[in-house]
C-alpha atoms as a PDB file:
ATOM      1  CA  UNK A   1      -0.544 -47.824  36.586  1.00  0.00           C
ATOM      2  CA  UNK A   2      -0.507 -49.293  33.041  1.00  0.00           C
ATOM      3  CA  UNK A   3      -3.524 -46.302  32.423  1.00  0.00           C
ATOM      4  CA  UNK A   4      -1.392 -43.623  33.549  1.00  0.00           C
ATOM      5  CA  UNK A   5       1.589 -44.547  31.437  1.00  0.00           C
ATOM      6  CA  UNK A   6      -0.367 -44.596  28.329  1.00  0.00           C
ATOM      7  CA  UNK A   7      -1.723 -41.359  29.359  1.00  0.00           C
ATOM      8  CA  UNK A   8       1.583 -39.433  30.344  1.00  0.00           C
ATOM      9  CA  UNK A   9       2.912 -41.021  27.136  1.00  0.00           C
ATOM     10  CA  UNK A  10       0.763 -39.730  24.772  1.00  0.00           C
ATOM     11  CA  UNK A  11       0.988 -36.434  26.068  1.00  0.00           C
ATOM     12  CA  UNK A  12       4.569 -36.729  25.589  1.00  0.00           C
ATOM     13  CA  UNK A  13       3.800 -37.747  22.060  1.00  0.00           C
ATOM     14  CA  UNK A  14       1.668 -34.724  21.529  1.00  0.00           C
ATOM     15  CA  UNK A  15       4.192 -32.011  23.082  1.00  0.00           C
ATOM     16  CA  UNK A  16       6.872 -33.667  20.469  1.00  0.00           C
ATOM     17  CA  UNK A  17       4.488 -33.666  17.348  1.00  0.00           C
ATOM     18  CA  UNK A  18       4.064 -29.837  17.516  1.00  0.00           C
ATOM     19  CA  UNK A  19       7.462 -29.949  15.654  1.00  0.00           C
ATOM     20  CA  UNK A  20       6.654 -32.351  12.802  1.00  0.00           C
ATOM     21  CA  UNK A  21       9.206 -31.264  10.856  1.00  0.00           C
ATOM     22  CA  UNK A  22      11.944 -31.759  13.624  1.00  0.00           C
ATOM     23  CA  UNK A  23      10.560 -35.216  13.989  1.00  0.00           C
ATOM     24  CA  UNK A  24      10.679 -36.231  10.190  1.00  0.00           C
ATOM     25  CA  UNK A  25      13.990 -34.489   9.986  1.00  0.00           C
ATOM     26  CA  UNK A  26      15.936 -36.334  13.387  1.00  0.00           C
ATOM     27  CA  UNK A  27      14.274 -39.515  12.603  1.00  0.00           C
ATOM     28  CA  UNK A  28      15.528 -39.623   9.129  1.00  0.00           C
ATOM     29  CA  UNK A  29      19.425 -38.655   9.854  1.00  0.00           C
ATOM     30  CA  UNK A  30      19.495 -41.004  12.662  1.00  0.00           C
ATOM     31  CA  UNK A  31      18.399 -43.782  10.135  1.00  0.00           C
ATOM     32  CA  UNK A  32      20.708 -42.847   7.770  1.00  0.00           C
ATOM     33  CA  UNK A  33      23.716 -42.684  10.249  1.00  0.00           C
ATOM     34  CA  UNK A  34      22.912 -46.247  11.401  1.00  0.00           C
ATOM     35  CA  UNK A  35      22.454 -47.257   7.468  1.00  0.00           C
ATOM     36  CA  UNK A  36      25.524 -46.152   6.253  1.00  0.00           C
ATOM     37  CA  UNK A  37      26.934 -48.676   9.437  1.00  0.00           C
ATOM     38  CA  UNK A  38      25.805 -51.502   7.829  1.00  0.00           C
ATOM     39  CA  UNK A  39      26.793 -50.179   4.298  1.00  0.00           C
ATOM     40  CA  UNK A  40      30.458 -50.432   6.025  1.00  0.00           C
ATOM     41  CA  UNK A  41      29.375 -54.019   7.457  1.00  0.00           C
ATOM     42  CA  UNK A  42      28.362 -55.269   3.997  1.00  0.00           C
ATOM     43  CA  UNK A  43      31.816 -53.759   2.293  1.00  0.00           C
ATOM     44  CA  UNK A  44      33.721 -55.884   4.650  1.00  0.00           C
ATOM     45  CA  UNK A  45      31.960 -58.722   4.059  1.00  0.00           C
ATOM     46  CA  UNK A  46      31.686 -58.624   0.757  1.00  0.00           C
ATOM     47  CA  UNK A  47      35.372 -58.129   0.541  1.00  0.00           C
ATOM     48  CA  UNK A  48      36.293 -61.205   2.673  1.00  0.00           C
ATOM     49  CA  UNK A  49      32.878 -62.905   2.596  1.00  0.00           C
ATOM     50  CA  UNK A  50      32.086 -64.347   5.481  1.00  0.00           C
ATOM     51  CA  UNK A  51      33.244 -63.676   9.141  1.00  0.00           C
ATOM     52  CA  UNK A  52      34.203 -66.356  11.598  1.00  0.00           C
ATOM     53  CA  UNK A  53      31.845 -68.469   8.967  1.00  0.00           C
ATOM     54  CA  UNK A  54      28.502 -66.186   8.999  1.00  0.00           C
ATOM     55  CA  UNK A  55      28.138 -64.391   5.706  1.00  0.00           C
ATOM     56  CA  UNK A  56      26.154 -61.091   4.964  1.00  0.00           C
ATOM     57  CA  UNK A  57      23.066 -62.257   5.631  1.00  0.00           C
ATOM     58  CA  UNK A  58      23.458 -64.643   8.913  1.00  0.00           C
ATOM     59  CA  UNK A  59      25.526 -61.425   9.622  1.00  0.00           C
ATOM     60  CA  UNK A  60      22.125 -59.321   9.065  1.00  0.00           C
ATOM     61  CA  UNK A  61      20.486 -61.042  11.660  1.00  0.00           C
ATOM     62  CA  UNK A  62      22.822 -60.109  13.961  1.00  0.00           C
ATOM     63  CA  UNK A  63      22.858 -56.482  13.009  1.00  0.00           C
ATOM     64  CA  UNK A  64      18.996 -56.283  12.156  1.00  0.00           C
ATOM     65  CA  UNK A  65      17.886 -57.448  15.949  1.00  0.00           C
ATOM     66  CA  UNK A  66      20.674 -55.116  17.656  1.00  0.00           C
ATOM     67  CA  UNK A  67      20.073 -52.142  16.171  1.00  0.00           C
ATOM     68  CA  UNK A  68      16.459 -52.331  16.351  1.00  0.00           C
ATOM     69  CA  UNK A  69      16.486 -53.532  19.490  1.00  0.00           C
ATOM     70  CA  UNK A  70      19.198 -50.209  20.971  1.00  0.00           C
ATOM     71  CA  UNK A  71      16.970 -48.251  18.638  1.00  0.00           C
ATOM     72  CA  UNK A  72      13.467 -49.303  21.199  1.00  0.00           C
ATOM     73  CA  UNK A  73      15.653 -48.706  24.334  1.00  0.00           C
ATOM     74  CA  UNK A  74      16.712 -45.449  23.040  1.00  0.00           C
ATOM     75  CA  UNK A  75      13.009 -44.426  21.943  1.00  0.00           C
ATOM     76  CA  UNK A  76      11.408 -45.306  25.203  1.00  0.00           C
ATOM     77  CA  UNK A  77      14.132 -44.155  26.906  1.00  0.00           C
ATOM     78  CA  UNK A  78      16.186 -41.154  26.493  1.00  0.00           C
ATOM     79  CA  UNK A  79      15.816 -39.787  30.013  1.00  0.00           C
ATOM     80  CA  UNK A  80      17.144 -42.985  31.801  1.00  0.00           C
ATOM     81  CA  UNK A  81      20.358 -42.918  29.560  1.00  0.00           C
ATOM     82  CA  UNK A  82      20.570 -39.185  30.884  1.00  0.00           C
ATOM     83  CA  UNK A  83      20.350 -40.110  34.128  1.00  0.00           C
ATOM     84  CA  UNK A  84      23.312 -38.394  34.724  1.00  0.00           C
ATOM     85  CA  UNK A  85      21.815 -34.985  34.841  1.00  0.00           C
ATOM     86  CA  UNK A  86      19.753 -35.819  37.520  1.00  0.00           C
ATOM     87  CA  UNK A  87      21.498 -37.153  39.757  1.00  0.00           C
ATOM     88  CA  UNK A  88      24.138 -34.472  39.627  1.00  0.00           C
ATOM     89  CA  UNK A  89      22.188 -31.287  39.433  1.00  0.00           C
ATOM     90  CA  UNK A  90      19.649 -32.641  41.879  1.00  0.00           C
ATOM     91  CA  UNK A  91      16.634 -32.771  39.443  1.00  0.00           C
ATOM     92  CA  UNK A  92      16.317 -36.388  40.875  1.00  0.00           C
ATOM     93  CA  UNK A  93      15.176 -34.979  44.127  1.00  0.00           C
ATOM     94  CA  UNK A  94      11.695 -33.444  42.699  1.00  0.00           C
ATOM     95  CA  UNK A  95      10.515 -37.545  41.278  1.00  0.00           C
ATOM     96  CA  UNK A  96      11.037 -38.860  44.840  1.00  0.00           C
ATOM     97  CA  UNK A  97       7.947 -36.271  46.160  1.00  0.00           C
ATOM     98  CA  UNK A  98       5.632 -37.091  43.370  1.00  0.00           C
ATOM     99  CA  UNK A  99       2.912 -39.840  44.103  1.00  0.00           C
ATOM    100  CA  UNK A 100       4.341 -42.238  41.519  1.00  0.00           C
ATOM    101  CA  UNK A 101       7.118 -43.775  40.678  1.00  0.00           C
ATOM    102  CA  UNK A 102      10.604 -42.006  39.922  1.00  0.00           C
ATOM    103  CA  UNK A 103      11.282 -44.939  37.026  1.00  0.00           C
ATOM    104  CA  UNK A 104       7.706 -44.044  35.360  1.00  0.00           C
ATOM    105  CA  UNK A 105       8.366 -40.335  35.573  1.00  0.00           C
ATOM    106  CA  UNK A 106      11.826 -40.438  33.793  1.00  0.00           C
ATOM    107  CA  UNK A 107      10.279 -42.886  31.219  1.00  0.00           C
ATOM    108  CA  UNK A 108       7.647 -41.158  30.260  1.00  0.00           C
ATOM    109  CA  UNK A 109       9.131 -37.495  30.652  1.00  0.00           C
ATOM    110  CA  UNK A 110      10.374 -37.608  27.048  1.00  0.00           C
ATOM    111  CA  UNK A 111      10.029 -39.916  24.363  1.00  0.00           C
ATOM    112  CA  UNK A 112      13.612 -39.758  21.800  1.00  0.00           C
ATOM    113  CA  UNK A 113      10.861 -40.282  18.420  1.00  0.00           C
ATOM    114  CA  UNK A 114      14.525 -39.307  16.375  1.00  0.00           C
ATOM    115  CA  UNK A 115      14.953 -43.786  16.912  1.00  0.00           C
ATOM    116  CA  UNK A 116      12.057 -44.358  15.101  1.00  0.00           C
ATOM    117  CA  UNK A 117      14.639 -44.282  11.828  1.00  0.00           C
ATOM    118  CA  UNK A 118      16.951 -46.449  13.680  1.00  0.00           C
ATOM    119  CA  UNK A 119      14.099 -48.744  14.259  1.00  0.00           C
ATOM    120  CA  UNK A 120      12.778 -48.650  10.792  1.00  0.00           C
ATOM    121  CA  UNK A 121      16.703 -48.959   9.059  1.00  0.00           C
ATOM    122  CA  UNK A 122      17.175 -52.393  11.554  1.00  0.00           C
ATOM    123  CA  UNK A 123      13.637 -53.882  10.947  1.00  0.00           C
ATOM    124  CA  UNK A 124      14.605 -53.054   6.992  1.00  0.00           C
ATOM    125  CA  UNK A 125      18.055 -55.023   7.045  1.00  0.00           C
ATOM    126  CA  UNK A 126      16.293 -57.909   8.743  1.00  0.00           C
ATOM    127  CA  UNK A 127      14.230 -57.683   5.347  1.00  0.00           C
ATOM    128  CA  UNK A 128      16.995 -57.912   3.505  1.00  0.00           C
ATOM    129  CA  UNK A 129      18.580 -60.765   5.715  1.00  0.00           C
ATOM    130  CA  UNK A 130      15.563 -63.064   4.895  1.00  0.00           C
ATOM    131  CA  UNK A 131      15.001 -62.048   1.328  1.00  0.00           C
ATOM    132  CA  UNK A 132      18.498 -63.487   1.046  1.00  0.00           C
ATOM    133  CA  UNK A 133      18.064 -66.400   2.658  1.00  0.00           C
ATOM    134  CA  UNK A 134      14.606 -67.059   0.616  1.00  0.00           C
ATOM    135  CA  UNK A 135      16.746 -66.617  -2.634  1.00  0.00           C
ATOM    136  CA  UNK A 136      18.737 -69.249  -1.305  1.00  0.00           C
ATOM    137  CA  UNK A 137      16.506 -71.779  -0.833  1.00  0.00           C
ATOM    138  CA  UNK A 138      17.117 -71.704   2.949  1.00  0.00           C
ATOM    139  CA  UNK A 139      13.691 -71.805   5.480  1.00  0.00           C
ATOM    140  CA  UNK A 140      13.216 -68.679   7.068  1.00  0.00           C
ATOM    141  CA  UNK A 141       9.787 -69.362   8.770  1.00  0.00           C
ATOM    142  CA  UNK A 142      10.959 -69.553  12.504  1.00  0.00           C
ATOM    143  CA  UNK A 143      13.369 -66.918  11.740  1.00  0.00           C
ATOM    144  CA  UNK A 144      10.423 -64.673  10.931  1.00  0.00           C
ATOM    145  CA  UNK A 145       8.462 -65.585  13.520  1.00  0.00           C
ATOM    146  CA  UNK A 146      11.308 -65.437  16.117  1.00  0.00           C
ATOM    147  CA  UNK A 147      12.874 -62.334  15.412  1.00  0.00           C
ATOM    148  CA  UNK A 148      10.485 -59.778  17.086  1.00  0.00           C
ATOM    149  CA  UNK A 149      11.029 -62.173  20.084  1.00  0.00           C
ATOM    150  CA  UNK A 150      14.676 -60.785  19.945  1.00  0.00           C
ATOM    151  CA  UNK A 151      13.794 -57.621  18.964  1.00  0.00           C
ATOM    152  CA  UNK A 152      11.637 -57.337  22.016  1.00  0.00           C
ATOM    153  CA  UNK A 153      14.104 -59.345  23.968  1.00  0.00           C
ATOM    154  CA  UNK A 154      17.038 -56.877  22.876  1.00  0.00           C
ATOM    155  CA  UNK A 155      15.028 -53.725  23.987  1.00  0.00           C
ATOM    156  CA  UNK A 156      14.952 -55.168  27.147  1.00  0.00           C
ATOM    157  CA  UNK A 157      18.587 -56.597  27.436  1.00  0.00           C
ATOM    158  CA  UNK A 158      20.014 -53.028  26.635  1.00  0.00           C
ATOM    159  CA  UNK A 159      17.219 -51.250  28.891  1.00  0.00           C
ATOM    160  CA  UNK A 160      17.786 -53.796  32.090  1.00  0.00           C
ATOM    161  CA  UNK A 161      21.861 -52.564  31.304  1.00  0.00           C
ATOM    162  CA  UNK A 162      21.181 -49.018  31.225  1.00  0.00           C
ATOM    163  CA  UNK A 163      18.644 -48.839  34.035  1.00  0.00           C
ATOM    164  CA  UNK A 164      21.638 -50.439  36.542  1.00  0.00           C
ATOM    165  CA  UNK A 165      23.821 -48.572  34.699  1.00  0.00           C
ATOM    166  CA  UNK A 166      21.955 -45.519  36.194  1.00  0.00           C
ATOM    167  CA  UNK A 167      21.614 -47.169  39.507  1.00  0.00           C
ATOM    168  CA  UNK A 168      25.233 -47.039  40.287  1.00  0.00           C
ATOM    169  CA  UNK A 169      25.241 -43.539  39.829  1.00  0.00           C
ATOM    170  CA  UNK A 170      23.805 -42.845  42.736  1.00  0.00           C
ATOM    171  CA  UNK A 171      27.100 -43.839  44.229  1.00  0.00           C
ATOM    172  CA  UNK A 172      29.196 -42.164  41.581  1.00  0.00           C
ATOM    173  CA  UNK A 173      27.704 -39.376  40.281  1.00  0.00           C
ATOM    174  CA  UNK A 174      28.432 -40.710  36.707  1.00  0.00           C
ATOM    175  CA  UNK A 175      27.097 -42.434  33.982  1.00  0.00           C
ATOM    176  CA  UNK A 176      28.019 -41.052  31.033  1.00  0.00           C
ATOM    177  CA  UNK A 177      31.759 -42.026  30.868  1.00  0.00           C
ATOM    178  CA  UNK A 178      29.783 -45.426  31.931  1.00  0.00           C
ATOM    179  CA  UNK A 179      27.571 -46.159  28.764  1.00  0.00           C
ATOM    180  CA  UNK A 180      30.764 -46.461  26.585  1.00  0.00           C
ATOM    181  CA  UNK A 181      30.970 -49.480  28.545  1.00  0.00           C
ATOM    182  CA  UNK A 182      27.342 -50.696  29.297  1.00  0.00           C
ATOM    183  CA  UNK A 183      25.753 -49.563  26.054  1.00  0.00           C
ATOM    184  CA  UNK A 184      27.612 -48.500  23.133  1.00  0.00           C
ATOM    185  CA  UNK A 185      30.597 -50.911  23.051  1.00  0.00           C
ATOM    186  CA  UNK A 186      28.201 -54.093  23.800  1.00  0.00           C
ATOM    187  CA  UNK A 187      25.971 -52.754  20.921  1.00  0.00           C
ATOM    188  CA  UNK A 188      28.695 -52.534  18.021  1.00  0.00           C
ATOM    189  CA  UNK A 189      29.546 -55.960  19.593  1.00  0.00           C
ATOM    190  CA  UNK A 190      26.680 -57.954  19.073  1.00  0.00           C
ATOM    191  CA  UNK A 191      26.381 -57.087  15.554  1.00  0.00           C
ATOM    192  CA  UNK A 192      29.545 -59.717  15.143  1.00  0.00           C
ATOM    193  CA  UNK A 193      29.217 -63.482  16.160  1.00  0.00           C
ATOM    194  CA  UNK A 194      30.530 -63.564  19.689  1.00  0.00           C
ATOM    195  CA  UNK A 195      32.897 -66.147  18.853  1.00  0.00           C
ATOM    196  CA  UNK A 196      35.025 -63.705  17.436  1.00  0.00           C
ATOM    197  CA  UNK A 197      36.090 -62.173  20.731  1.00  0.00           C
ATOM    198  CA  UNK A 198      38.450 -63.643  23.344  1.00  0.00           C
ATOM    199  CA  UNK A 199      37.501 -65.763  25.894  1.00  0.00           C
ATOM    200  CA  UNK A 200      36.860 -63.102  28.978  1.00  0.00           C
ATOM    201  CA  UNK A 201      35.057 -61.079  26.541  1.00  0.00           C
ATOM    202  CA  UNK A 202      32.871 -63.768  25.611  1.00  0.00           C
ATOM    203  CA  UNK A 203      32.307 -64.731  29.557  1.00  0.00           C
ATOM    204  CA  UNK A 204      31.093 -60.621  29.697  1.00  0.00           C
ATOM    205  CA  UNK A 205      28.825 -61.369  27.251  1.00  0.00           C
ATOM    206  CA  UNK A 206      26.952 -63.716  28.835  1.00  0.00           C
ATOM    207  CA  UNK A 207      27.164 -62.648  32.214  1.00  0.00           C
ATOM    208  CA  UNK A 208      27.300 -59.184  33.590  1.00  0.00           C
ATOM    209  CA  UNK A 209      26.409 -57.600  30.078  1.00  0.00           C
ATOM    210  CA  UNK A 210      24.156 -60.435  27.933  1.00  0.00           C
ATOM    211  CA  UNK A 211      23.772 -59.342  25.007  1.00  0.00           C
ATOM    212  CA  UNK A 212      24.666 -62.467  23.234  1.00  0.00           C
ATOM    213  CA  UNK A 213      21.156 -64.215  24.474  1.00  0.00           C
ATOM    214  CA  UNK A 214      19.413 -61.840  22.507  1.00  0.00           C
ATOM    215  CA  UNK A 215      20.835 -62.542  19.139  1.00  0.00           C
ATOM    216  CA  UNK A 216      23.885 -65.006  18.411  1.00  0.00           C
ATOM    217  CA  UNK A 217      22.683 -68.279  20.884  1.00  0.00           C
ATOM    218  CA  UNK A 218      18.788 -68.175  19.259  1.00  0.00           C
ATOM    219  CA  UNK A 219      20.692 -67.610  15.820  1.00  0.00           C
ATOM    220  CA  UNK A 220      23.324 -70.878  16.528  1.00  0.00           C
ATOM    221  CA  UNK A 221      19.651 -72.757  16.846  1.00  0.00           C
ATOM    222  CA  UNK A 222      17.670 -71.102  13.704  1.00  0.00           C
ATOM    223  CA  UNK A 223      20.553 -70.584  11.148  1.00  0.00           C
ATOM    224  CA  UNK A 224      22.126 -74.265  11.978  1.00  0.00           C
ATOM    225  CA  UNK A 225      25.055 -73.650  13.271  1.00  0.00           C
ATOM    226  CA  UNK A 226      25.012 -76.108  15.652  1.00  0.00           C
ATOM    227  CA  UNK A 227      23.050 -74.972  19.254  1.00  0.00           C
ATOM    228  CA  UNK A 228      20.671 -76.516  21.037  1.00  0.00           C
ATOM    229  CA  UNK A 229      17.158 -76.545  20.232  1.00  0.00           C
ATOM    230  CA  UNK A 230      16.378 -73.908  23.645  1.00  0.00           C
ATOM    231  CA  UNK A 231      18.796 -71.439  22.577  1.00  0.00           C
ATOM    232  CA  UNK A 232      16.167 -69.313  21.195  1.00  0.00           C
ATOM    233  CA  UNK A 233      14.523 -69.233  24.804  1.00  0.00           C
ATOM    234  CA  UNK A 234      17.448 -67.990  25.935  1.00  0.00           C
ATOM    235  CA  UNK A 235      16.366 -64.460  24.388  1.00  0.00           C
ATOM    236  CA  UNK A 236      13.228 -63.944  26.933  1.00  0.00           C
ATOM    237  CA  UNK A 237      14.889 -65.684  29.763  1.00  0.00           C
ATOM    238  CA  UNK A 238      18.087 -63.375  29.625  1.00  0.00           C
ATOM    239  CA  UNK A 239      15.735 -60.252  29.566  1.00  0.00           C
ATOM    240  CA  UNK A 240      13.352 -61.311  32.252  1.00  0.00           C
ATOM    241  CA  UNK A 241      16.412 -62.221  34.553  1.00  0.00           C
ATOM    242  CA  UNK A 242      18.105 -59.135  33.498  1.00  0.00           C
ATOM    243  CA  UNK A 243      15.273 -56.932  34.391  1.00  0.00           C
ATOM    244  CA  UNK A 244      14.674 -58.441  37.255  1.00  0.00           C
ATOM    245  CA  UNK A 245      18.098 -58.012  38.613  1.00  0.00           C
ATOM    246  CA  UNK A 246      18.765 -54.432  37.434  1.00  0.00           C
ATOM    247  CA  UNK A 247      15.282 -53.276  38.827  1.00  0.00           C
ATOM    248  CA  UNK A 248      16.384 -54.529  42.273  1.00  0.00           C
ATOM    249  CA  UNK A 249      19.871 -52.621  41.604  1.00  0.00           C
ATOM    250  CA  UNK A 250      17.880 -49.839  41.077  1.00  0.00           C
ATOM    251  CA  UNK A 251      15.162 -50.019  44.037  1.00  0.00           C
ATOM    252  CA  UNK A 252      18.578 -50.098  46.120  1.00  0.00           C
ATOM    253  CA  UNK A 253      20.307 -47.434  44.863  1.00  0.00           C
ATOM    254  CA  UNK A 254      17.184 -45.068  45.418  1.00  0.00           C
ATOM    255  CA  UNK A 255      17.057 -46.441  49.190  1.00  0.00           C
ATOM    256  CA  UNK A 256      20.964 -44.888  49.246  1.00  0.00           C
ATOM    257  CA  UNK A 257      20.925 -41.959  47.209  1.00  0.00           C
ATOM    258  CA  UNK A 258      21.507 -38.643  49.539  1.00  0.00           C
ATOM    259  CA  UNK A 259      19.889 -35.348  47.616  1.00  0.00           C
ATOM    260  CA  UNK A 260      22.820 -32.724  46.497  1.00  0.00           C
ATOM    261  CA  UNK A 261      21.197 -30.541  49.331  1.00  0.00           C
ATOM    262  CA  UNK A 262      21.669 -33.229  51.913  1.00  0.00           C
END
């Protein structure tokens, strides 16, 4: 299974790399977009300089592991967050008579390599955050070494959310309108503590939408603020749990989707 995902992959790869230019092009703009974000971040901050008592660069962190982490989920997986399409126009019905699985054919059917700039501009203000921190005196060995556990952790978080996101359109026919919810409005979240928002929003947050085990409980731990020392597990946990759950979501809401035709 693993040998034919590397293999439908890379053909994928290949089709997209005809258009080099296109590539270098996306990828830079979408990096750019998601820089001048932070730039807006770091005005703020620097204005009032902290928030909720994290400065710019405990802020960083935050930013750094969200965006690179919604910048994997949306490289490895443009199709699922256009689920939509599928479902609605009946393209879905055409995966379920292949010999493999639907969830392997819509993730390696296209490959969004645009991200790659999101990915590079997080990974670059994570830089930045610890380069900070170093000219402050302040250790930032673990938070090296942990932060492509959250990274990795993150990807996962914001795929698990997306792929049930998708699931329950097989009931309603839409998931567009959805992702405001699932994706985007989680994403701009977590690049704040979460002990800025109210206390149902927090409860959200690390329940039905978990973002905040993939950055701000491991960061309460590493930056001192006060958690436990297993908050940084939290990160894998969360994700493993999280896929778990949404890949059973999904497995049901194949067993109950009815073609357009039927």
């Amino acid at each position: 299974m693993l040998g034919l995902y590397r293999k439908l992959i890379a053909a994928s790869i290949r089709a997209q790399m005809q258009y080099k230019m296109n590539f270098i092009t996306s990828a830079a703009t979408t990096g750019m977009i998601m820089v001048l974000d932070f730039v807006v971040l770091s005005a703020i901050l620097h204005r009032f300089d902290n928030v909720a008592g994290w400065n710019i660069y405990e802020v960083g962190m935050l930013y750094g592991i969200s965006s690179t982490s919604v910048s994997l989920y949306r490289l490895f997986a443009p199709e699922l967050h256009e689920f939509e399409k599928y479902v609605v126009h009946g393209e879905f019905d055409q995966m379920l008579i292949r010999p493999v699985s639907p969830l392997m054919l819509l993730l390696t059917r296209n490959l969004d390599l645009s991200r790659i700039g999101g990915v590079v501009q997080g990974v670059a203000v994570l830089v930045v955050a610890l380069a900070g921190f170093a000219a402050e005196g302040r250790p930032i060995g673990w938070l090296a070494l942990f932060s492509p556990v959250a990274i990795m952790s993150g990807g996962v978080i914001y795929f698990s959310m997306a792929l049930a996101s998708a699931a329950l359109s097989f009931w309603t026919h839409q998931m567009k309108d959805m992702l405001t919810f699932t994706i985007y409005a989680p994403a701009n979240a977590s690049n704040y503590p979460i002990s800025l928002y109210p206390g149902w929003l927090k409860w959200l947050f690390f329940s039905a939408l978990p973002i905040a085990y993939m950055n701000y409980l491991p960061m309460l731990t590493l930056l001192g603020k006060g958690g436990g020392w297993y908050y940084p597990l939290a990160a894998p946990v969360a994700a493993t749990v999280a896929l778990l759950l949404a890949r059973a979501f999904w497995n049901t809401g194949i067993r109950h989707y009815h073609s357009t035709g039927s």
